[in-house]
Protein backbone atom coordinates (compact mmCIF):
# COMPACT_ATOMS: atom_id res chain seq x y z
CA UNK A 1 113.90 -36.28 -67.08
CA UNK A 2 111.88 -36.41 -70.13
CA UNK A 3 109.35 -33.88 -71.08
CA UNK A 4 105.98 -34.89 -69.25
CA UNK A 5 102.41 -33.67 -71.56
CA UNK A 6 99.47 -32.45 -69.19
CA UNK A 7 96.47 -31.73 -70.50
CA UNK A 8 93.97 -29.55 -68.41
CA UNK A 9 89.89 -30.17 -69.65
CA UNK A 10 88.37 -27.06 -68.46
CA UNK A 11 89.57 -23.59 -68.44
CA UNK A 12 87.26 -23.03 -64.86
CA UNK A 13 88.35 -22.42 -61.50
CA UNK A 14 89.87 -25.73 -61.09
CA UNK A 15 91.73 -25.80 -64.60
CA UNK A 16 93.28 -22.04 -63.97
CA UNK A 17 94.51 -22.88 -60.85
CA UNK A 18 95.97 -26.17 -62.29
CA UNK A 19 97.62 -23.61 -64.79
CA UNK A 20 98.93 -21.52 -62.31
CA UNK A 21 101.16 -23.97 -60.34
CA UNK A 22 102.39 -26.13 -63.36
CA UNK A 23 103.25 -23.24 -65.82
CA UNK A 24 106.13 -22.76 -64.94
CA UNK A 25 107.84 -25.96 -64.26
CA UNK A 26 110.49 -27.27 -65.89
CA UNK A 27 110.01 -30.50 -68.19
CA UNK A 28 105.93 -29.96 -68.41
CA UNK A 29 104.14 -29.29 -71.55
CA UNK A 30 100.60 -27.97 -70.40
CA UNK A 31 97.53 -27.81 -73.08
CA UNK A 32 94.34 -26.31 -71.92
CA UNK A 33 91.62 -27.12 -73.69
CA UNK A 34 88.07 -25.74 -73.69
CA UNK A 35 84.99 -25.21 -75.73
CA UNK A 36 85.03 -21.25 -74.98
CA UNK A 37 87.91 -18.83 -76.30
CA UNK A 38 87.52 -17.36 -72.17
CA UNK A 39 87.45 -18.15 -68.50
CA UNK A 40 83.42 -17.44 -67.19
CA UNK A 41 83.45 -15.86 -63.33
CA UNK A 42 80.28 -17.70 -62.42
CA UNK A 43 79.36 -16.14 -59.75
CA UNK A 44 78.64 -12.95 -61.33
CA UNK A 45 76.90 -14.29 -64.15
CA UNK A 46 73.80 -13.74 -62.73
CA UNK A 47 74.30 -9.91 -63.20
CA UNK A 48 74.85 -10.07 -66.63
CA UNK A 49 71.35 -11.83 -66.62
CA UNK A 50 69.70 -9.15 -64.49
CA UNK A 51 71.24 -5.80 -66.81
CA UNK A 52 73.80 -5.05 -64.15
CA UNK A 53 77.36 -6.33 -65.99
CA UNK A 54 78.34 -6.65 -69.71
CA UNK A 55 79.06 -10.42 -70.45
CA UNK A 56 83.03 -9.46 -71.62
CA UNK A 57 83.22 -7.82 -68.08
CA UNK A 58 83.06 -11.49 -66.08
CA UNK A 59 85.16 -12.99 -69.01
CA UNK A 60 88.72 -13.67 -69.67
CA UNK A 61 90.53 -14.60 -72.90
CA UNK A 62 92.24 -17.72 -72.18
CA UNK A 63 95.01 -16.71 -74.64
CA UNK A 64 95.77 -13.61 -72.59
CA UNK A 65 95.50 -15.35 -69.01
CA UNK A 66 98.63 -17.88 -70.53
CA UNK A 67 100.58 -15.14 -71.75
CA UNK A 68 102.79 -15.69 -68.46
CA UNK A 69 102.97 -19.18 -68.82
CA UNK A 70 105.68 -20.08 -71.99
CA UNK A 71 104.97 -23.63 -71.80
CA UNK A 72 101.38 -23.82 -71.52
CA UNK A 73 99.31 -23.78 -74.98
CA UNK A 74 95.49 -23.38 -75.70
CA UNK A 75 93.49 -25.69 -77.81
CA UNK A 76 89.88 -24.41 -78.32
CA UNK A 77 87.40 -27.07 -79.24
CA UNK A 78 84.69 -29.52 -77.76
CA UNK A 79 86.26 -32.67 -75.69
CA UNK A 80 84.46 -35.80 -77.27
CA UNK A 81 85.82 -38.53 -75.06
CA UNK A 82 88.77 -39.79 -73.43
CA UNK A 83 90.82 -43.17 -73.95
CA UNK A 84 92.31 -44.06 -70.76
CA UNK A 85 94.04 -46.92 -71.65
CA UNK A 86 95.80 -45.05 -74.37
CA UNK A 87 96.38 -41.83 -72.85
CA UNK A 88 94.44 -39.78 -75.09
CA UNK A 89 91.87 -36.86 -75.28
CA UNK A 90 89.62 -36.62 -77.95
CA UNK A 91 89.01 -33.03 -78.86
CA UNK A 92 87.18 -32.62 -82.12
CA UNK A 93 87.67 -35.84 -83.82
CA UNK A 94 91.38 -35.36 -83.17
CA UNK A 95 93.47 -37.08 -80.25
CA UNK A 96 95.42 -35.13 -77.81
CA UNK A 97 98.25 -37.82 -75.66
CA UNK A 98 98.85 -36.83 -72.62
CA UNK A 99 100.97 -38.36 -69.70
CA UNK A 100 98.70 -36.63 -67.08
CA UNK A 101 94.85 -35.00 -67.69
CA UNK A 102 93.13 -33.35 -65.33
CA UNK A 103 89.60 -32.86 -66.28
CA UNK A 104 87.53 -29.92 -65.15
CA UNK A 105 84.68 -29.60 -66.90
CA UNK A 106 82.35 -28.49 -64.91
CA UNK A 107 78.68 -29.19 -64.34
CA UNK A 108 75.21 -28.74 -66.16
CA UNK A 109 71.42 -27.75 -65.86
CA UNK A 110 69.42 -30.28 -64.24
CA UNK A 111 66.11 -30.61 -64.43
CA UNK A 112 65.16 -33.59 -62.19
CA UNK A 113 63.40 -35.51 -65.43
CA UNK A 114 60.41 -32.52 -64.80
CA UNK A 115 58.39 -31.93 -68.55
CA UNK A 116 59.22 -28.70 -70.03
CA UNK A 117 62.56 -27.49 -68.13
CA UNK A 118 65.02 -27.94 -70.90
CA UNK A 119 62.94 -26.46 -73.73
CA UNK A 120 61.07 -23.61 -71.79
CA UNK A 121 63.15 -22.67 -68.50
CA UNK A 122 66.74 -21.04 -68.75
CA UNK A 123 69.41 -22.16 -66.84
CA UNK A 124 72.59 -19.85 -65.79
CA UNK A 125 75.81 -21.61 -66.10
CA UNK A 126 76.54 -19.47 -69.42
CA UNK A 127 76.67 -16.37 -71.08
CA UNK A 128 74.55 -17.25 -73.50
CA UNK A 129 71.97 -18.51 -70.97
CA UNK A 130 72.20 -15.25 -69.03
CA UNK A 131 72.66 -12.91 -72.52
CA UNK A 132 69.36 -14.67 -73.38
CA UNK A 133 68.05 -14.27 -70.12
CA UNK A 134 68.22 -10.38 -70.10
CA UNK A 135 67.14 -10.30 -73.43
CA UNK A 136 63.44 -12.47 -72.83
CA UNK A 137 63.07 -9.63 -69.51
CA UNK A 138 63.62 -7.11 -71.47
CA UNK A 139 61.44 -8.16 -74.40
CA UNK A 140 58.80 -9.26 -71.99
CA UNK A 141 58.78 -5.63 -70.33
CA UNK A 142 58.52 -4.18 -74.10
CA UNK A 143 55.64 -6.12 -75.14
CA UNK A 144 54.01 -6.05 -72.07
CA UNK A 145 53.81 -1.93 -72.91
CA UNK A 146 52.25 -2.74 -76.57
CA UNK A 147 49.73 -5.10 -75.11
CA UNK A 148 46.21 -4.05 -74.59
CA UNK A 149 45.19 -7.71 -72.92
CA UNK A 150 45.48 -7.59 -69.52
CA UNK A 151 46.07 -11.20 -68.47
CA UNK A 152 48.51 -11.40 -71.29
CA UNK A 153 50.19 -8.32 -69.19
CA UNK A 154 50.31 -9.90 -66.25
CA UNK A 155 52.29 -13.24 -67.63
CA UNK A 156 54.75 -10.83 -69.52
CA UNK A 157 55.80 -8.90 -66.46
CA UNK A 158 55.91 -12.15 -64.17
CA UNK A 159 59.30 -13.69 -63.61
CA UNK A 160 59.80 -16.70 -62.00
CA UNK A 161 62.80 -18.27 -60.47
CA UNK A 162 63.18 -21.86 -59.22
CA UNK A 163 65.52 -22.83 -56.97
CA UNK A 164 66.37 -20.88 -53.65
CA UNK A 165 70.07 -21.54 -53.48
CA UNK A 166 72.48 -18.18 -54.23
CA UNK A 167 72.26 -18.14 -57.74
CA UNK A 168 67.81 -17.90 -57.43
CA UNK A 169 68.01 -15.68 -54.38
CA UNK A 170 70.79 -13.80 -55.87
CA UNK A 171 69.04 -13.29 -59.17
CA UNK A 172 65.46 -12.17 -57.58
CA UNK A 173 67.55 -9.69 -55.14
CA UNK A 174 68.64 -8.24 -58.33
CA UNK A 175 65.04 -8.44 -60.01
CA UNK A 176 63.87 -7.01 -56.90
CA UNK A 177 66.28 -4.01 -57.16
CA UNK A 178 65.41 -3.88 -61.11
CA UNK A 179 61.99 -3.26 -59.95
CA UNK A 180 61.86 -1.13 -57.02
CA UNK A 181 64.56 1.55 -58.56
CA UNK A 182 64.57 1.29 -62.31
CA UNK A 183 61.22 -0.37 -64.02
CA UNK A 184 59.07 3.11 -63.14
CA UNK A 185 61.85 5.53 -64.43
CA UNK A 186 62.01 3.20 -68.04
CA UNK A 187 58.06 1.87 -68.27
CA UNK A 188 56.20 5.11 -67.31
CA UNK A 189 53.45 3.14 -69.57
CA UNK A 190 53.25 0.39 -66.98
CA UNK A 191 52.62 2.68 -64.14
CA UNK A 192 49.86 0.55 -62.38
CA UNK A 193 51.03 -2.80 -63.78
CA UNK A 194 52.53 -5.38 -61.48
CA UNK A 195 55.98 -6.61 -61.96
CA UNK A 196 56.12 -9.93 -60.21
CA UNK A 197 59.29 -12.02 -59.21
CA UNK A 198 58.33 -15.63 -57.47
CA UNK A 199 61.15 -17.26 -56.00
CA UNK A 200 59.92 -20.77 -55.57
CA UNK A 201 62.34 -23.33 -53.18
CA UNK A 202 61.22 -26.89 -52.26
CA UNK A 203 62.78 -26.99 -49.26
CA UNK A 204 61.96 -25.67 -45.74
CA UNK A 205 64.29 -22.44 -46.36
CA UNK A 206 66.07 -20.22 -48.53
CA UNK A 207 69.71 -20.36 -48.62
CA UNK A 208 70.23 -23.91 -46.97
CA UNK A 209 73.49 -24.06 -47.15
CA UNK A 210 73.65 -20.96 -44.37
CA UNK A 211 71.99 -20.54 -40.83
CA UNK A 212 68.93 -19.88 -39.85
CA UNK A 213 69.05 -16.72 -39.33
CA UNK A 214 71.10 -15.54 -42.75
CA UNK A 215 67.98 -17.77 -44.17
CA UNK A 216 65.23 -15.79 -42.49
CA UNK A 217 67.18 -12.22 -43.45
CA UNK A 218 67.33 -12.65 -46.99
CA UNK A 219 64.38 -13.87 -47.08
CA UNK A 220 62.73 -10.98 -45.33
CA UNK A 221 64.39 -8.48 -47.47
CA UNK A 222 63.26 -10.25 -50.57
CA UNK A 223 59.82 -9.77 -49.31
CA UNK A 224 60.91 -5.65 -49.14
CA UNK A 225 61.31 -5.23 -52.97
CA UNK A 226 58.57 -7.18 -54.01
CA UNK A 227 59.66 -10.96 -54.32
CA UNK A 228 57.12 -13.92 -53.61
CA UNK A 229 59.24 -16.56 -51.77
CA UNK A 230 56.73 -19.93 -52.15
CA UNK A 231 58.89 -22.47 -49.74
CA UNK A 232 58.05 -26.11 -49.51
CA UNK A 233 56.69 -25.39 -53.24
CA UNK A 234 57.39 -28.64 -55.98
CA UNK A 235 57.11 -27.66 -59.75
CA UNK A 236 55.52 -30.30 -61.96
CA UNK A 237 55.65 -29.02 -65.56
CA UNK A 238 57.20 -25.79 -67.19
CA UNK A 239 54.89 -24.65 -70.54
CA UNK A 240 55.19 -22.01 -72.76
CA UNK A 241 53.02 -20.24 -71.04
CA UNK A 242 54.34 -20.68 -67.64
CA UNK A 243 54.71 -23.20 -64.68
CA UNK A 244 52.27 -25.55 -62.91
CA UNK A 245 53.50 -26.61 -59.35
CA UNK A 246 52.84 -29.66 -57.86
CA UNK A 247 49.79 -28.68 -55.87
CA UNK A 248 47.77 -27.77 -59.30
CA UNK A 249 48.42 -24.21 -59.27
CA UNK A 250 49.41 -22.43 -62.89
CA UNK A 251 51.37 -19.12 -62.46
CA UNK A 252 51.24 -17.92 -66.18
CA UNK A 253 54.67 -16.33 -66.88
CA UNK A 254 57.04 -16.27 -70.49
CA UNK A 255 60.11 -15.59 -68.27
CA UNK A 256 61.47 -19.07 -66.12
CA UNK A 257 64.55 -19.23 -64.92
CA UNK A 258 65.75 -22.91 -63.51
CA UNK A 259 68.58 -22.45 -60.56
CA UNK A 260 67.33 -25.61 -58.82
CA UNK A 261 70.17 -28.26 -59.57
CA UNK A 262 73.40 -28.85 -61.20
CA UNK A 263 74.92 -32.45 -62.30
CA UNK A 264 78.29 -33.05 -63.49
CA UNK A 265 78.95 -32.57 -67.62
CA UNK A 266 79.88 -36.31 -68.37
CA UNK A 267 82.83 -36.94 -70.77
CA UNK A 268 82.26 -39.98 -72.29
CA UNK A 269 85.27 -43.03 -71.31
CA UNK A 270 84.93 -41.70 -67.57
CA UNK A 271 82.82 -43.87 -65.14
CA UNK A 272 79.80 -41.64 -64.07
CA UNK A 273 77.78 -42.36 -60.86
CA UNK A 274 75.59 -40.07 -58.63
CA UNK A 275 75.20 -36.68 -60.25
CA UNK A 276 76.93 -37.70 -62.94
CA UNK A 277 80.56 -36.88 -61.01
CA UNK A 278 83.18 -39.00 -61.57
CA UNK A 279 84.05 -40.56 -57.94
CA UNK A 280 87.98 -40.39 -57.40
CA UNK A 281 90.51 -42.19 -55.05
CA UNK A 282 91.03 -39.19 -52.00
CA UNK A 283 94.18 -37.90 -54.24
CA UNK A 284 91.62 -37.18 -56.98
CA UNK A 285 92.83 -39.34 -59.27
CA UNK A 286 90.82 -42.49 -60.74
CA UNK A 287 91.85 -45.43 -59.32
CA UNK A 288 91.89 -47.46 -62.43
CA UNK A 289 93.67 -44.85 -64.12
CA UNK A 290 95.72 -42.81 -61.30
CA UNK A 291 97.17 -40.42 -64.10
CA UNK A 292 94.02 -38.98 -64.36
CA UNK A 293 92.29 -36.50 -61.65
CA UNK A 294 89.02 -35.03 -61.81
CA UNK A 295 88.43 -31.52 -59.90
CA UNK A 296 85.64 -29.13 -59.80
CA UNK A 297 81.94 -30.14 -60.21
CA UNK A 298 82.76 -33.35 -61.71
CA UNK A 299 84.44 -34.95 -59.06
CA UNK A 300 82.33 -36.83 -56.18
CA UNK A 301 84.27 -37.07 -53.04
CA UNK A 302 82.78 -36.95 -49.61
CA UNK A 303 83.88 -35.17 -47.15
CA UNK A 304 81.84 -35.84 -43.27
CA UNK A 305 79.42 -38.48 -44.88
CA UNK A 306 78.68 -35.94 -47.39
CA UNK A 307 79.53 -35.39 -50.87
CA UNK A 308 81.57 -31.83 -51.71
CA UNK A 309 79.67 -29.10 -53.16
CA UNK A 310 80.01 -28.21 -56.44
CA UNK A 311 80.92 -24.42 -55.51
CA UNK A 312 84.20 -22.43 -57.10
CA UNK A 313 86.22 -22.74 -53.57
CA UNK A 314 86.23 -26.71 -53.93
CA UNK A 315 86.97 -26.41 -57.50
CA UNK A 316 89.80 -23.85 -57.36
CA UNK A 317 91.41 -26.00 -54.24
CA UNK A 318 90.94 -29.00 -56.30
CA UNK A 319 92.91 -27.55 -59.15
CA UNK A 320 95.53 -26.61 -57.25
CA UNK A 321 95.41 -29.86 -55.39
CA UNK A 322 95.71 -32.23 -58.34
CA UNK A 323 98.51 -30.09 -59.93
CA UNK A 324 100.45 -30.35 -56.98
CA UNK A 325 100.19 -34.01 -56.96
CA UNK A 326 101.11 -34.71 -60.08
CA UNK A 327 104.39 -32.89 -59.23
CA UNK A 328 104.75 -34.90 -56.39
CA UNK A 329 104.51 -37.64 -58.66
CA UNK A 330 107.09 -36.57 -60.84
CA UNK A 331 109.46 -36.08 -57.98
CA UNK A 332 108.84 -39.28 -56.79
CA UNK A 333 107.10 -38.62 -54.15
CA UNK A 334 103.43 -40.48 -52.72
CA UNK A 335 100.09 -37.92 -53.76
CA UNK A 336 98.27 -36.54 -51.06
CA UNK A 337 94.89 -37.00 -50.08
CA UNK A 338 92.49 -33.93 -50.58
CA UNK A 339 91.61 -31.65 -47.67
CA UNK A 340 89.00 -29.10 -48.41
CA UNK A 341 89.31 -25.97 -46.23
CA UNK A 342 85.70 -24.55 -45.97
CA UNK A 343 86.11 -20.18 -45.77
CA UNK A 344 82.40 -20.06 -45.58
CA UNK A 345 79.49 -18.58 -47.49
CA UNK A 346 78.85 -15.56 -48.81
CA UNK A 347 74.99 -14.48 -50.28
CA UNK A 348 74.19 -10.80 -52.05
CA UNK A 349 70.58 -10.07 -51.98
CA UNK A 350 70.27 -6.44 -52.64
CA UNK A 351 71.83 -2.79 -52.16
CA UNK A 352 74.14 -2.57 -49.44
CA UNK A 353 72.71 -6.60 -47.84
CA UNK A 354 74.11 -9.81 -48.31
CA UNK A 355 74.53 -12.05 -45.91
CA UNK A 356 78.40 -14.13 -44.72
CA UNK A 357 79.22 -16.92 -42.95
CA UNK A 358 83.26 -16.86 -42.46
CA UNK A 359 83.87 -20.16 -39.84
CA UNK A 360 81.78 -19.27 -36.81
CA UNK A 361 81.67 -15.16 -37.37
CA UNK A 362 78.41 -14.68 -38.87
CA UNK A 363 77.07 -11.27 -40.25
CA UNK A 364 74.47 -9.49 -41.93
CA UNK A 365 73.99 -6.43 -44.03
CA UNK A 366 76.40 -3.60 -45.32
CA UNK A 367 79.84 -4.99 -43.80
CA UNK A 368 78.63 -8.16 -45.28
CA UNK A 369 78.04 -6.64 -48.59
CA UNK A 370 81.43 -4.98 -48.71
CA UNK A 371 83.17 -8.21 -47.81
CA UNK A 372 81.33 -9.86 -50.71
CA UNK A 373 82.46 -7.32 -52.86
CA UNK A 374 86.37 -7.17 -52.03
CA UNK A 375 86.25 -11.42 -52.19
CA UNK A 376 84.63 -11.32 -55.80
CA UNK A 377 86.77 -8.76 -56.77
CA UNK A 378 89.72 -10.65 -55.61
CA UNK A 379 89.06 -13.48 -57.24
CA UNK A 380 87.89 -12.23 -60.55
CA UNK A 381 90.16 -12.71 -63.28
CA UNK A 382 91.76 -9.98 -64.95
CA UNK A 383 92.82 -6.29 -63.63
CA UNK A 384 91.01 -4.55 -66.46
CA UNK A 385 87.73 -6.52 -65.67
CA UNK A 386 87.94 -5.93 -61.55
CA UNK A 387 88.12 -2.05 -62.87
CA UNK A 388 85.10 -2.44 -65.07
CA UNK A 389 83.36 -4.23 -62.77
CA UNK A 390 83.69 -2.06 -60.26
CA UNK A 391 83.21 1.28 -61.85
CA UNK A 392 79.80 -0.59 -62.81
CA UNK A 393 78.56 -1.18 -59.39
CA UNK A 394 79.91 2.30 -58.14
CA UNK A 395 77.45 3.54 -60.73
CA UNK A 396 74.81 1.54 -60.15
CA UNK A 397 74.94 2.37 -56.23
CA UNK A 398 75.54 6.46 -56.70
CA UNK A 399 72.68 6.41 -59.46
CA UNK A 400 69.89 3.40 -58.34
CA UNK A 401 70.62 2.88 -61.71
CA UNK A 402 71.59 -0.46 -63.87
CA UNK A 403 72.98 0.73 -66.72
CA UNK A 404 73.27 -2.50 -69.02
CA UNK A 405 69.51 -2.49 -70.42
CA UNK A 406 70.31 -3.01 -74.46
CA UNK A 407 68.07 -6.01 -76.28
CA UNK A 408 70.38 -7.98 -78.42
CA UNK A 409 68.43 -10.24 -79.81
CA UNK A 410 64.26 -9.31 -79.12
CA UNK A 411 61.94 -12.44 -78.18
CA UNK A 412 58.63 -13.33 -79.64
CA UNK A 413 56.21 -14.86 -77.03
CA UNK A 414 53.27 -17.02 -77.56
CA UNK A 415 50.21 -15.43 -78.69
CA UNK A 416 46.70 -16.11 -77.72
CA UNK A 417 44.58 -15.99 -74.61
CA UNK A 418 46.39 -16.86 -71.51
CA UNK A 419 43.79 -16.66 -68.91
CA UNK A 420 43.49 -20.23 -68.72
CA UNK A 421 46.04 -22.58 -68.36
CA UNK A 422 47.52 -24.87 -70.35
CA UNK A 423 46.29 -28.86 -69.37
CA UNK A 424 48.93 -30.97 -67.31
CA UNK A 425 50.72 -33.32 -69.17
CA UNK A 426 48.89 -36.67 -69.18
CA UNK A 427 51.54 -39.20 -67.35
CA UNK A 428 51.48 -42.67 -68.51
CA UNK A 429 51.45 -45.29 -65.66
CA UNK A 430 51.87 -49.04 -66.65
């Protein structure tokens, strides 16, 4: 049999695990091909963003990850588009053939068309996001030691977070811990100052994706270290100088950080519906074009009535789905359809609580938050970063310390009065 070209789009969870069952067959070429020189570990990138990890410690060089694979190569660049017809990738101005691509690219910010989100809030689905992140915080909390205006005090120390889902409750447990164990030791300046976290969630609960009861738990310890949880809260606008929420109120603030949606990053020459995912034939593949599959956070595929979430499990089953189908293929044999096999949810919020929903065994607390730290330890990438990693959080829990405080890159925030805020935006109606 002739040698058969895949091409992987996406060096995520999906495009690793694609990597991991075809690199080593016989008669495959494999190119990976991704933006980044490294594999992200999302799920910890909100700890970067909160002083807790060191970006390279939830990052993997792609080149080193495919040193076990001899007949897998890496191209780094941006994807531009894709010919189907053709059987080609576009990376760069310059065309890739393949005889199979499997794209897993991932998803993006989105904003729901609200003003102000994309040039004011930061999202967290990179490093840079979360690098700049800690570095606004921390430049916030600096200035907010310099400054002799009160109100302008206030809106430096006030963080807000929108979107109660586990990356926003996640991010304020960590905020909340920032607060309650580390911000007195560093700012003895700000003793009597208020450093406020809101955690704002349109829907009826945190965490909706859990029970009831995991909801009402996190939320309560939230409330312990200091975080406002506003529920059944809209936002309207995102300023400069803060956010205005649907009801009228302003809550001045220089630090926003959007966790309140995600949509599919489109790659032009793929049909795009809901979300922006691509939707795919059960076997993942296109149906126009069955040589291509689309995994991860780009592919739409219900499961129940209901689309898939775009979470890491689905992803990294997907990858490993649509590479085994494409062998099947090869061998001659008909592609299955996808099955998704749910191992349940798992939530940090703080010190020794998180929350985990395994099947129908539910539990709360410290067993909880050891089980969420053995499964993201598993499943990070990398022995030397599951050491580093760990050592960190050893630290961190022996010493109530987080020892990753270091400004790369120091903010400048708005000046002027802030006491007031800013007018709506007028919106035009026709």
């Amino acid at each position: 049999m002739a040698e058969k070209h895949v091409v992987i789009l996406g060096a995520g969870f999906a495009g690793l695990n694609a990597v991991r069952v075809l690199g080593r067959e016989k008669n495959l070429r494999i190119t990976l091909v991704d933006k980044n020189n490294y594999h992200l570990f999302l799920p910890l990138l909100y700890q970067v963003a909160s002083a807790g990890l060191e970006a390279p410690q939830i990052a993997m060089p792609i080149r080193a990850f495919l040193r076990r694979y001899p007949n897998a190569n890496f191209v780094m660049g941006q994807a531009d588009r894709v010919d189907t017809q053709a059987k080609v990738l576009f990376v760069d101005g310059q065309p890739i053939p393949y005889d199979y691509l499997i794209v897993g690219s991932g998803s993006r910010n989105f904003d729901f068309g609200i003003p102000g989100v994309a040039q004011y809030a930061i999202g967290l689905k990179s490093l840079g996001e979360a690098l700049r992140m800690r570095d606004r915080a921390l430049s916030a909390a600096e200035e907010a030691v310099r400054t002799r205006d009160p109100e302008r005090r206030k809106a430096l120390l006030t963080f807000v977070i929108v979107g109660g889902g586990p990356t926003g409750v996640e991010l304020a447990g960590a905020l909340g811990e920032l607060k309650k164990h580390v911000v007195a030791r560093d700012y003895p300046e700000l003793r009597g100052s208020r450093l406020r976290i809101v955690l704002i969630e349109a829907g009826e609960r945190l965490l909706s994706a859990f029970s009831e009861g995991s909801s009402r738990y996190a939320e309560r310890f939230l409330e312990s270290v200091g975080v406002e949880v506003l529920k059944r809260t809209r936002v309207s606008e995102v300023t400069e100088a803060g956010v205005r929420l649907e009801s009228g109120e302003f809550i001045p603030s220089f630090v926003v950080v959007w966790s309140a949606g995600v949509a599919g990053a489109a790659l032009p020459g793929l049909p795009t519906g809901r979300g922006n995912r691509v939707a795919t034939t059960p076997e993942l593949s296109l149906s126009e074009a069955p040589e291509v599959y689309v995994v991860g956070d780009m592919n739409y595929l219900e499961a129940n009535g209901k689309p898939l979430p775009q979470v890491a499990p689905v992803a990294m089953q997907q990858g490993t789905w649509a590479a085994q189908n494409i062998l099947r293929h090869l061998r001659g044999q008909r592609p299955l359809p996808f099955r998704y096999k749910d191992k349940g949810n798992l939530a940090v919020l703080g010190r020794a609580k998180a929350v985990a929903e395994l099947g129908r065994v539910r539990f709360k607390g410290f067993l909880a938050w050891i089980t969420w730290l053995a499964v993201h330890i598993y499943y990070l990438a990398g022995f030397r970063n599951r050491l580093l990693v760990l050592s960190n959080w050893a630290y961190s829990y022996l010493t109530y310390d987080y020892a990753v405080r270091v400004i790369h890159h120091r903010h400048a925030f708005p000046q002027g009065q802030v006491q007031q805020a800013p007018e709506p935006v007028p919106v035009e109606t026709g």
